[in-house]
Protein backbone atom coordinates (compact mmCIF):
# COMPACT_ATOMS: atom_id res chain seq x y z
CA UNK A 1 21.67 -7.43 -7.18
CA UNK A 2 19.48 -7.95 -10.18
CA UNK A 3 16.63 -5.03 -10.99
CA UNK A 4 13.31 -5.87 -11.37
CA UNK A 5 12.04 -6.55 -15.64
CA UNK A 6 12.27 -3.12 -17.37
CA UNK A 7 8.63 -1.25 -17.77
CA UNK A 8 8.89 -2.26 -21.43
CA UNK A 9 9.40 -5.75 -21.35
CA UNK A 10 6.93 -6.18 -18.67
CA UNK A 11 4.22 -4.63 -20.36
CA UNK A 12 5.02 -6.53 -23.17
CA UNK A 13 5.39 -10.01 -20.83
CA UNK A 14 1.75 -8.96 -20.02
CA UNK A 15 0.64 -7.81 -23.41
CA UNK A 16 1.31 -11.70 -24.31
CA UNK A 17 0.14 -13.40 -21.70
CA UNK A 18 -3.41 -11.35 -21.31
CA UNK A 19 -6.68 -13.35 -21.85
CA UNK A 20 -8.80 -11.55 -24.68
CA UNK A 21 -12.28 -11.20 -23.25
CA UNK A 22 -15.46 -12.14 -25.97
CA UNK A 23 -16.72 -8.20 -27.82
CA UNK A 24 -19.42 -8.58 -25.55
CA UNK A 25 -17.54 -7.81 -22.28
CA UNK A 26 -14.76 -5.73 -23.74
CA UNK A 27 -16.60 -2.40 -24.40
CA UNK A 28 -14.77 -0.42 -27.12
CA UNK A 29 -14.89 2.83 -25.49
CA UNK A 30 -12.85 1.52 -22.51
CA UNK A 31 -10.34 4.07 -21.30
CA UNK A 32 -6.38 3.31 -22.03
CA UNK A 33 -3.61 3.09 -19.73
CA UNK A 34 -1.75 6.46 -19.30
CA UNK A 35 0.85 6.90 -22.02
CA UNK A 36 4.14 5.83 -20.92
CA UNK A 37 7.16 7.64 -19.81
CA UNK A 38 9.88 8.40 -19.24
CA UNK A 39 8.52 11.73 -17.24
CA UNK A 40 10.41 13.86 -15.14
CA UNK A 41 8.44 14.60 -11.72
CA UNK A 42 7.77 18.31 -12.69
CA UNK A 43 6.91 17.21 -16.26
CA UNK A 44 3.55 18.98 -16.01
CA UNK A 45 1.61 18.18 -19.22
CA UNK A 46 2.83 14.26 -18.90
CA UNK A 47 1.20 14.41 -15.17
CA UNK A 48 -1.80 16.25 -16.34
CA UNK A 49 -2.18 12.89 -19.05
CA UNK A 50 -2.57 10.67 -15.85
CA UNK A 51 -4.29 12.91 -14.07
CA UNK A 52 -7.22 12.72 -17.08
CA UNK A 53 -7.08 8.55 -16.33
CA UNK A 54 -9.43 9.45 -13.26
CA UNK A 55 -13.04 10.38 -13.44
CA UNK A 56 -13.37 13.25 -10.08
CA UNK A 57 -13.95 16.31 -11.05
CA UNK A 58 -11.74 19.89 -9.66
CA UNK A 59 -14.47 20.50 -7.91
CA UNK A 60 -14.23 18.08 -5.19
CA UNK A 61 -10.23 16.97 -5.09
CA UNK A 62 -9.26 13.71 -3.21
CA UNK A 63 -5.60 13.99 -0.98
CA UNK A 64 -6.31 11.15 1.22
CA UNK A 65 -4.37 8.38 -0.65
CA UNK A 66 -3.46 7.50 2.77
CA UNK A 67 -6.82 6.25 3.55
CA UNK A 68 -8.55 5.45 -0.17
CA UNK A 69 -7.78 6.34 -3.68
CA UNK A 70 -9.94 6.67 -6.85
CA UNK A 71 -9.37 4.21 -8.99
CA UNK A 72 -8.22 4.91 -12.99
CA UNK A 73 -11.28 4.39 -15.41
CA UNK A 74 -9.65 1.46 -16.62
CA UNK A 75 -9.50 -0.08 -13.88
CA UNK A 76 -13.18 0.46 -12.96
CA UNK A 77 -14.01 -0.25 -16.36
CA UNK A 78 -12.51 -3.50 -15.71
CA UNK A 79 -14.29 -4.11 -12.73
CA UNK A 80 -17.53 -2.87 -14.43
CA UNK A 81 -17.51 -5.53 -17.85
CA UNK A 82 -16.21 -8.45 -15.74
CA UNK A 83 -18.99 -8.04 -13.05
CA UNK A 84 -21.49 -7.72 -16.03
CA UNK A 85 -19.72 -10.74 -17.37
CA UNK A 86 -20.85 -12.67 -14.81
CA UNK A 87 -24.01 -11.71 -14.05
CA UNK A 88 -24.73 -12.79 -17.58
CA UNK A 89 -23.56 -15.69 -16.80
CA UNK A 90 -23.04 -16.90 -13.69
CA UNK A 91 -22.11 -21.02 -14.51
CA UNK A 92 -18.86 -22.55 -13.89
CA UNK A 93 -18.03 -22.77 -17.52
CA UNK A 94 -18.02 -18.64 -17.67
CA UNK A 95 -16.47 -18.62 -14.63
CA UNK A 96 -13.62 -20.69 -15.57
CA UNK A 97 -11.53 -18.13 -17.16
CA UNK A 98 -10.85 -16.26 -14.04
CA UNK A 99 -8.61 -18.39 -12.75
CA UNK A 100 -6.64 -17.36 -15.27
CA UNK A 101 -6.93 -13.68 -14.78
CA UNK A 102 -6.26 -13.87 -11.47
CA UNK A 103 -3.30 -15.72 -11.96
CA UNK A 104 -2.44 -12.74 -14.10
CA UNK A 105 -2.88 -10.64 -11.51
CA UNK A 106 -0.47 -12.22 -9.13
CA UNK A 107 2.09 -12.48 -12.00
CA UNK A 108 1.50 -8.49 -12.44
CA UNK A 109 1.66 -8.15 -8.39
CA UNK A 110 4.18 -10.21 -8.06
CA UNK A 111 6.36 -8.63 -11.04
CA UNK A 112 6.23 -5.06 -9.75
CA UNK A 113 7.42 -5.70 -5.84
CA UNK A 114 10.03 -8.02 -7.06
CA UNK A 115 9.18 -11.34 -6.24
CA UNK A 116 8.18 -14.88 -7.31
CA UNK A 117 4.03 -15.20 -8.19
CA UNK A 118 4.40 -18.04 -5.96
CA UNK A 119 5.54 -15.99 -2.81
CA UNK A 120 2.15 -13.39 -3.16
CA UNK A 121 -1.32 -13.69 -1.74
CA UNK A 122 -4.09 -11.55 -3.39
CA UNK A 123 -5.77 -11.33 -0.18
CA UNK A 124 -9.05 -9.07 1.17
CA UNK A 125 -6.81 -6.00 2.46
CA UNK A 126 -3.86 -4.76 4.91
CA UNK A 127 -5.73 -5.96 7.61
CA UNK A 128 -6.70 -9.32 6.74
CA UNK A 129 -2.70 -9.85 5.76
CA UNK A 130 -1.37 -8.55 8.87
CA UNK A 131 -3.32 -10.73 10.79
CA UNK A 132 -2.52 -14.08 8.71
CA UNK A 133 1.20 -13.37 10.31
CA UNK A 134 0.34 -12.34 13.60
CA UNK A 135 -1.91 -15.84 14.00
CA UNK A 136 0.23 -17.78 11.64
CA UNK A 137 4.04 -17.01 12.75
CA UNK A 138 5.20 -19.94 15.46
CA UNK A 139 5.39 -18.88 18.88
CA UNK A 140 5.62 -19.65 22.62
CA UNK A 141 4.59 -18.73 25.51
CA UNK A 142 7.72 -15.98 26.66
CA UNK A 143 8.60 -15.30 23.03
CA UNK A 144 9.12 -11.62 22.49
CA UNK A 145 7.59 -9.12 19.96
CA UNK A 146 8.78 -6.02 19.19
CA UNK A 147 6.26 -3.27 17.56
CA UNK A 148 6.34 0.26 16.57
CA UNK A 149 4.24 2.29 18.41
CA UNK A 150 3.02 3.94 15.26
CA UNK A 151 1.77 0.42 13.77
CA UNK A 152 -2.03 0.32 12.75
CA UNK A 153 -3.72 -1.39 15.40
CA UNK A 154 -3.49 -4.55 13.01
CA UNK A 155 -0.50 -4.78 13.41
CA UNK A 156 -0.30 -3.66 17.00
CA UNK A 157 -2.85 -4.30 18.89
CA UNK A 158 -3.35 -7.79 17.10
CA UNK A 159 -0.44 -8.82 18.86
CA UNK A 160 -1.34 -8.07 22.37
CA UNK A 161 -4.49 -10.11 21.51
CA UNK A 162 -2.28 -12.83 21.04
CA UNK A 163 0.13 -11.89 24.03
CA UNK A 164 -3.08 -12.47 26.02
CA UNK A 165 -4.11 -15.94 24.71
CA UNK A 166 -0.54 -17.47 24.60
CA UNK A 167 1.72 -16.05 27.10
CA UNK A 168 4.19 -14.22 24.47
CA UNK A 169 5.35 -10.60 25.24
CA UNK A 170 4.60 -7.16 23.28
CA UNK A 171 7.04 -4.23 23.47
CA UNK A 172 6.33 -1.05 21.91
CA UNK A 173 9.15 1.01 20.34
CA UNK A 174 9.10 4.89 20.05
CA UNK A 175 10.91 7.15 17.41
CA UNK A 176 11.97 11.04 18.25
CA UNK A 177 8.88 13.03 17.18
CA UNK A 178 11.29 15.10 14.99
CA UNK A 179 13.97 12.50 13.62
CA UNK A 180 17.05 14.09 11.70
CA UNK A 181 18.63 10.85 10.53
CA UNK A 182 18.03 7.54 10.04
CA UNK A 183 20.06 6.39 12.41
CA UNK A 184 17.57 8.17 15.48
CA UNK A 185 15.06 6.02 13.47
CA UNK A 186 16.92 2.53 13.59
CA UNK A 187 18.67 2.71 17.20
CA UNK A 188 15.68 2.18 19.20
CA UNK A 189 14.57 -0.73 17.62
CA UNK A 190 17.90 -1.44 17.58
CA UNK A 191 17.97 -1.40 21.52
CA UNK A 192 15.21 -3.18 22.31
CA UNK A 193 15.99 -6.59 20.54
CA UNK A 194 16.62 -9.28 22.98
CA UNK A 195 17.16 -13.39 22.97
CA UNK A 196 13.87 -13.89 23.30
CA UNK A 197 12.58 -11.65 20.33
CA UNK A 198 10.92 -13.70 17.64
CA UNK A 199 8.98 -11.22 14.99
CA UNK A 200 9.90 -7.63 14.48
CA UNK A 201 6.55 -6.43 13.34
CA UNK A 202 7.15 -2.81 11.43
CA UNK A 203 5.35 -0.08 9.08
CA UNK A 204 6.95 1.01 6.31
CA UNK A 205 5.95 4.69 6.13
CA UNK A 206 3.45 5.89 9.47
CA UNK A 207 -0.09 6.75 8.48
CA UNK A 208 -0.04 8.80 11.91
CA UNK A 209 3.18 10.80 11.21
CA UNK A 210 4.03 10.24 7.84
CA UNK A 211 7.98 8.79 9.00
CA UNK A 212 9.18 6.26 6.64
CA UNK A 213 11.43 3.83 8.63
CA UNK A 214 15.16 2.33 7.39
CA UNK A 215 13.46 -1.09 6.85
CA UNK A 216 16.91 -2.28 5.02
CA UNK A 217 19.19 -1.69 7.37
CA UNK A 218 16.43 -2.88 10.37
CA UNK A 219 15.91 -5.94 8.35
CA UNK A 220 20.47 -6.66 8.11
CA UNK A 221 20.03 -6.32 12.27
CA UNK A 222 17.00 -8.89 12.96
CA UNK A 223 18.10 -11.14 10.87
CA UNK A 224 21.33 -11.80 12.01
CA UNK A 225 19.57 -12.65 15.19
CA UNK A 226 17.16 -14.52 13.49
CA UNK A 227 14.16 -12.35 13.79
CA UNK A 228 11.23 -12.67 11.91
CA UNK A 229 10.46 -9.19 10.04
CA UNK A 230 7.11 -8.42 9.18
CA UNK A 231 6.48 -5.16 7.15
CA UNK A 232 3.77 -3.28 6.67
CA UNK A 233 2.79 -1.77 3.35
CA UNK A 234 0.36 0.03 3.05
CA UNK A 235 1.64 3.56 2.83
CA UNK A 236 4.47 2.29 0.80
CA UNK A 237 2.79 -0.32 -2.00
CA UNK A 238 1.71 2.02 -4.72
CA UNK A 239 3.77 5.26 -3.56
CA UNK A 240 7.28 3.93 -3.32
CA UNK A 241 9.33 1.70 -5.66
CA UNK A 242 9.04 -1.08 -3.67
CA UNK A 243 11.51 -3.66 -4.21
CA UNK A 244 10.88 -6.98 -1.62
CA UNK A 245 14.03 -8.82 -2.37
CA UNK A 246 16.04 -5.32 -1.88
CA UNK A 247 14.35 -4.32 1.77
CA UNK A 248 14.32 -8.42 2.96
CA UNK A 249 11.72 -8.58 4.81
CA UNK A 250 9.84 -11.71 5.73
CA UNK A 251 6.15 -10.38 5.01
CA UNK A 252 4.67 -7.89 3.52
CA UNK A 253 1.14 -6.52 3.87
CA UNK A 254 -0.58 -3.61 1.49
CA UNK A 255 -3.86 -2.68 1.12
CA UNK A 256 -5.33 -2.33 -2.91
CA UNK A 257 -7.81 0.59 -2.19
CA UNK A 258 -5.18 3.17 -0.85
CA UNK A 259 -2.00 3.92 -3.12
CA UNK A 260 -2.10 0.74 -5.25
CA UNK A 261 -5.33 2.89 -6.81
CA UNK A 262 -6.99 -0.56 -7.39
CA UNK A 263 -10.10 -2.29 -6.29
CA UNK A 264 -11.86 -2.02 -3.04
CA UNK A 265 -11.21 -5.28 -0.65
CA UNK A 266 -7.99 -6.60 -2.41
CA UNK A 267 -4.64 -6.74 -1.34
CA UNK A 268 -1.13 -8.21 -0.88
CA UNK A 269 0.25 -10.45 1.39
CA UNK A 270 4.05 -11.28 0.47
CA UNK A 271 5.40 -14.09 2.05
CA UNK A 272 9.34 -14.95 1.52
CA UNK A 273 9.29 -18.88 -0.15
CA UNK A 274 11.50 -20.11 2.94
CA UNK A 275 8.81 -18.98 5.60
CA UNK A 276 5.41 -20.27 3.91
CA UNK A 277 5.44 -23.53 5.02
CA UNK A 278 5.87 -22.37 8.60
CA UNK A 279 3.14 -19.67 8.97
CA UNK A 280 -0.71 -21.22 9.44
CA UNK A 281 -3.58 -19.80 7.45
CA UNK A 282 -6.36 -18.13 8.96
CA UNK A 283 -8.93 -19.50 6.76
CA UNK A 284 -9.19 -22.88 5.37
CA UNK A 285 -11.63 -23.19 2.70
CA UNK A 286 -12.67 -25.39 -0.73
CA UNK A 287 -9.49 -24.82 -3.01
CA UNK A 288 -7.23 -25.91 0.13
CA UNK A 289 -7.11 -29.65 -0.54
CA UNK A 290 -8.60 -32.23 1.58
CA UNK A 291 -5.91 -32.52 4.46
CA UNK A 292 -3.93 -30.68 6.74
CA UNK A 293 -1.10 -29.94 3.85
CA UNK A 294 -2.36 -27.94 1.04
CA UNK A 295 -2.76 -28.73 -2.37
CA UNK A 296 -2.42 -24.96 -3.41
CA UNK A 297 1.08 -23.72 -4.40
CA UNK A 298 3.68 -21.48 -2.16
CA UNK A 299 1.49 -18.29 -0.58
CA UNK A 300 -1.57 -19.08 -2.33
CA UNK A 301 -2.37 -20.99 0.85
CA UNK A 302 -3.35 -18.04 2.65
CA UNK A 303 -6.06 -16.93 -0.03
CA UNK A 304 -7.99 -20.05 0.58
CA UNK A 305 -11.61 -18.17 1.39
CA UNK A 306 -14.12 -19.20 -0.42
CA UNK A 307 -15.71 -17.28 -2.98
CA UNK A 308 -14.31 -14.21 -3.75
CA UNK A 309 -15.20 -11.18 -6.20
CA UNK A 310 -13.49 -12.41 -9.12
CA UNK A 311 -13.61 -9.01 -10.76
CA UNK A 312 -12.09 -7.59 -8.23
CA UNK A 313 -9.23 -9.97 -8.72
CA UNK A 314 -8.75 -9.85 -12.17
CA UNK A 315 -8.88 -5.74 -11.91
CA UNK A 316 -5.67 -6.35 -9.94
CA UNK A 317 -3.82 -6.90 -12.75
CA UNK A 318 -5.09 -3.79 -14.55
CA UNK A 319 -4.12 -1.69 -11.82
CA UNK A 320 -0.56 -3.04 -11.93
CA UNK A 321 -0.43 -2.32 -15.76
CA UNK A 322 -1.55 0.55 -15.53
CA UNK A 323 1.09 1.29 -12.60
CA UNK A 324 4.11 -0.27 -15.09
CA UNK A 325 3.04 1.66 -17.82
CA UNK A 326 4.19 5.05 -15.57
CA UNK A 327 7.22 3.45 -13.81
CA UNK A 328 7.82 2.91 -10.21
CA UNK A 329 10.34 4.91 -10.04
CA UNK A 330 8.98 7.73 -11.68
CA UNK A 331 5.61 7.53 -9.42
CA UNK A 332 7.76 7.74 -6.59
CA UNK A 333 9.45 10.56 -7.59
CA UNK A 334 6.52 12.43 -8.29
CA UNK A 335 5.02 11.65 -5.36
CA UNK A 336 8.20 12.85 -3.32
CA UNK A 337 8.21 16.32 -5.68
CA UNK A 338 4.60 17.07 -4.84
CA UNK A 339 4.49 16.39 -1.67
CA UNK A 340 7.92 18.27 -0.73
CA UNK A 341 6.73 21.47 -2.68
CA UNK A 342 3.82 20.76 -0.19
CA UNK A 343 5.51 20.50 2.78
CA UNK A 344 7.29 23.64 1.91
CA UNK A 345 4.44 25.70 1.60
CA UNK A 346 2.64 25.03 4.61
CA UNK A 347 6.26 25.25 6.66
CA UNK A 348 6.51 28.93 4.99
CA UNK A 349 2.78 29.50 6.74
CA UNK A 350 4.00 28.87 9.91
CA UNK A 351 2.59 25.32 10.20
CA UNK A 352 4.50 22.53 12.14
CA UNK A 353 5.40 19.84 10.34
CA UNK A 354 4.67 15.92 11.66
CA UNK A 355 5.98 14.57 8.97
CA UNK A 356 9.76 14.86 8.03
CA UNK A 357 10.90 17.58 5.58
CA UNK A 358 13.50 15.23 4.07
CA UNK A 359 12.41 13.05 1.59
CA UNK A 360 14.76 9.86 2.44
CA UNK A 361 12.74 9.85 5.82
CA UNK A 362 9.03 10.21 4.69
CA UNK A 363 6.88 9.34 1.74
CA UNK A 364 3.63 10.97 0.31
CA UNK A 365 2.26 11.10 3.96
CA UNK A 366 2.25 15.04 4.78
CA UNK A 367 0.84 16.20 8.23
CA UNK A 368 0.57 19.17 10.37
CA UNK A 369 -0.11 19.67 13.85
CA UNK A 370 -3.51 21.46 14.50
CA UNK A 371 -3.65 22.48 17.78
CA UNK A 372 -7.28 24.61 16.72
CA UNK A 373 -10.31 22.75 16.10
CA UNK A 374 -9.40 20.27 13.64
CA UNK A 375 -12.69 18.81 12.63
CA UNK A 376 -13.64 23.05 11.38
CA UNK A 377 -10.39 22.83 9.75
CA UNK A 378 -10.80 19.52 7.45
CA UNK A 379 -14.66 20.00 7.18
CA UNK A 380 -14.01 23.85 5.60
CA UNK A 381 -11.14 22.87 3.68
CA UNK A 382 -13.34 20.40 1.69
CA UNK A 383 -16.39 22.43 1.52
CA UNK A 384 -14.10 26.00 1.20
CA UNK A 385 -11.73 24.96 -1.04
CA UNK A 386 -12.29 21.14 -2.12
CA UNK A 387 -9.56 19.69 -0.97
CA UNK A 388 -10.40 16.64 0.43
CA UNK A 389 -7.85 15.51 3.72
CA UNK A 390 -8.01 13.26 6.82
CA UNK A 391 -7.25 14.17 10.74
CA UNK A 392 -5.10 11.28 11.13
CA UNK A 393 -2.09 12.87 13.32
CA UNK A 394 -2.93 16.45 12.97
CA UNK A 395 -4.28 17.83 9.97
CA UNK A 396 -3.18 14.78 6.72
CA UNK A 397 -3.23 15.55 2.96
CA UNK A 398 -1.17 12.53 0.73
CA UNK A 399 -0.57 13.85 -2.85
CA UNK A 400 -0.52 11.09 -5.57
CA UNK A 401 -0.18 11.07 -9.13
CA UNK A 402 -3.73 12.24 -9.58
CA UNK A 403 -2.85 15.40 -8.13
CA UNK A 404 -1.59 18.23 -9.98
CA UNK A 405 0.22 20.94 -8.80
CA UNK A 406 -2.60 23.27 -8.72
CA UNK A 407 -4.14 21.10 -6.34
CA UNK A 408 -1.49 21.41 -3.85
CA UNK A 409 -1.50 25.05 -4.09
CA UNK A 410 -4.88 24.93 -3.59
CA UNK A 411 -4.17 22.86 -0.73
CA UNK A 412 -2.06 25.16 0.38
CA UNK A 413 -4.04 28.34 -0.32
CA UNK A 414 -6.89 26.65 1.80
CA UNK A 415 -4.75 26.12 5.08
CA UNK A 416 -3.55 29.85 4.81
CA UNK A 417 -7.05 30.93 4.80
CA UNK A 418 -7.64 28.35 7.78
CA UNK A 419 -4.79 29.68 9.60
CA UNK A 420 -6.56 31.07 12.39
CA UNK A 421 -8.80 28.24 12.74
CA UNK A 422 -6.13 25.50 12.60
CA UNK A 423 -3.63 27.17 15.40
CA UNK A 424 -6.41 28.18 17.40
């Protein structure tokens, strides 16, 4: 199967097709884009380069990617001159050029996940996506759909909302808490496909447990039943190199404010070009056309809100640059590196891993249980040791390529001087 454009012919695809904003808006002390690679995941002083792309200080160290990122300065900085922009002028005329720029955006978006610009939806966030396919995807009453138990509730409990409105059926599928193979991973979903199952609805990698699911292979099974595979990304969009034609799912969902490190209230809804015309919009709003069929192209149907933050959108793009300029590839090696050598150290302080030791079954989500007082343990580690972590699951830290590897010893310097407090 074809690979996705090279780094350097995308950047340069880009380079040529960006819109040059007036002196005015284009400040010239505007941070660059990291420099780019090729850099090996323990390639310290090339990871310390990206690291300087983001404005938090030591003091206070964000490993939460699994909830929000920072953004790079440039891509505030974008966000920052384009609002400006338009507050200094707010007419239609001014405004004009953003269609453009977000058209860029979805070309960048659209570029790095491996798909057609006319299959992608720069959409409000995770949530807003999932829900487009759970209210948009056909069904009838005593259709079946099956769910991992470890979905966010968008794309969990939005279905038994809809099992209760329309008569369709919900069943929740379990993994083994401590998976040693893929194959535990695949069978039960496996098993629990029936005739009557219409939409797989799956999470790529568990914000609860930090298990990354064989989506591939899950993907081969449904579809030769003719299953409907929704995917949710938003552990994975950002973190892994995710390519959409290679995994083959139907929809995709990811969230721009969590590994993506873009914008706030952005995000990606993928739909595959055979399925758009079947799934319903949410919203219909000026931009749609003036009838029941759209006038918009492919997936742009299901962006069709009204205004939006235009800045926001155009930042998209800047975020994806600034993602090609690094590689995929190499982010999610570096990711994997840092948070293995992680893992590893709070494993050799006793802890008990949630998430999977082996890389092929987990991504940057980390987590420990905490049988102790959890809320002591995150609220000490950040005001202790500033390391800043979530109690999603146990006690949750998500290196990204922000982090350094002083920051995960830190990390893990700070949990052995919790010790007592997180085992109780």
């Amino acid at each position: 199967m074809k690979r996705r454009t090279s780094r350097r012919s995308f950047l340069a695809d880009m380079a040529a097709g960006a819109v040059v904003l007036p002196a005015a808006i284009a400040r010239p002390d505007a941070p660059a884009a990291p420099p780019a690679g090729p850099a090996s995941p323990t390639d310290e002083s090339y990871w310390k380069q990206v690291r300087a792309q983001f404005s938090f200080t030591d003091e206070r160290v964000p490993m939460n990617a699994a909830n929000l990122c920072p953004s790079p300065r440039s891509v505030a900085a974008r966000v920052e001159d384009l609002t400006r922009d338009i507050d200094r002028d707010c007419s239609s005329n001014n405004r004009a050029k953003f269609r453009t720029l977000t058209e860029a955006s979805r070309t960048a978006v659209a570029a790095q996940v491996g798909v057609s610009p006319d299959e992608v939806a720069l959409v409000r966030n995770t949530s807003e996506a999932n829900n487009t396919i759970n209210n948009g995807v056909p069904l009838s009453a005593g259709d079946e759909v099956v769910v991992w138990d470890q979905n966010h509730p968008t794309n969990n409990v939005a279905w038994d909302v809809r099992a209760a409105r329309f008569g369709i059926t919900v069943k929740r599928v379990g993994v083994p808490r401590h998976p040693a193979s893929a194959q535990e991973l695949s069978d039960p979903f496996v098993a629990a496909l029936t005739a009557r199952t219409r939409v797989l609805a799956l999470t790529h990698v568990s914000n609860v447990s930090g298990v990354r699911l064989p989506v591939r292979e899950l993907v081969e099974v449904a579809h030769a039943r003719g299953i409907h595979v929704h995917l949710d990304g938003a552990q994975s969009w950002g973190a892994l190199d995710v390519d959409l034609r290679e995994l083959g799912c139907d929809s995709y969902s990811a969230s721009s404010h969590k590994w993506f490190m873009g914008p706030k209230e952005a995000g990606l809804l993928y739909v595959r070009e055979d399925r758009i015309a079947e799934i319903w919009p949410n919203i219909v709003a000026p931009g749609w056309g003036s009838d029941a069929d759209p006038d918009v192209k492919g997936a742009r149907k299901f962006e069709s809100m009204g205004q939006r933050d235009d800045a926001c959108l155009a930042a998209v793009g800047t975020t994806a640059r600034f993602h090609a300029a690094i590689g995929g590839r190499e982010t999610e090696e570096r990711i994997s590196e840092l948070a293995t050598t992680l893992k590893e150290g709070l494993a050799e302080l006793g802890m008990t891993l949630v998430t999977p030791m082996d890389p092929a079954l987990a991504g940057g989500v980390c987590i420990i249980e905490v049988p102790g007082d959890r809320g002591a343990a995150l609220r000490r580690l950040y005001e202790e040791h500033g390391i800043a972590g979530a109690g999603t699951g146990g006690l949750r830290l998500c290196p990204h390529v922000y982090n350094t590897r002083e920051h995960v010893e830190r990390a893990v310097a700070g949990v052995r001087a919790l010790r007592e407090v997180i085992l109780g």
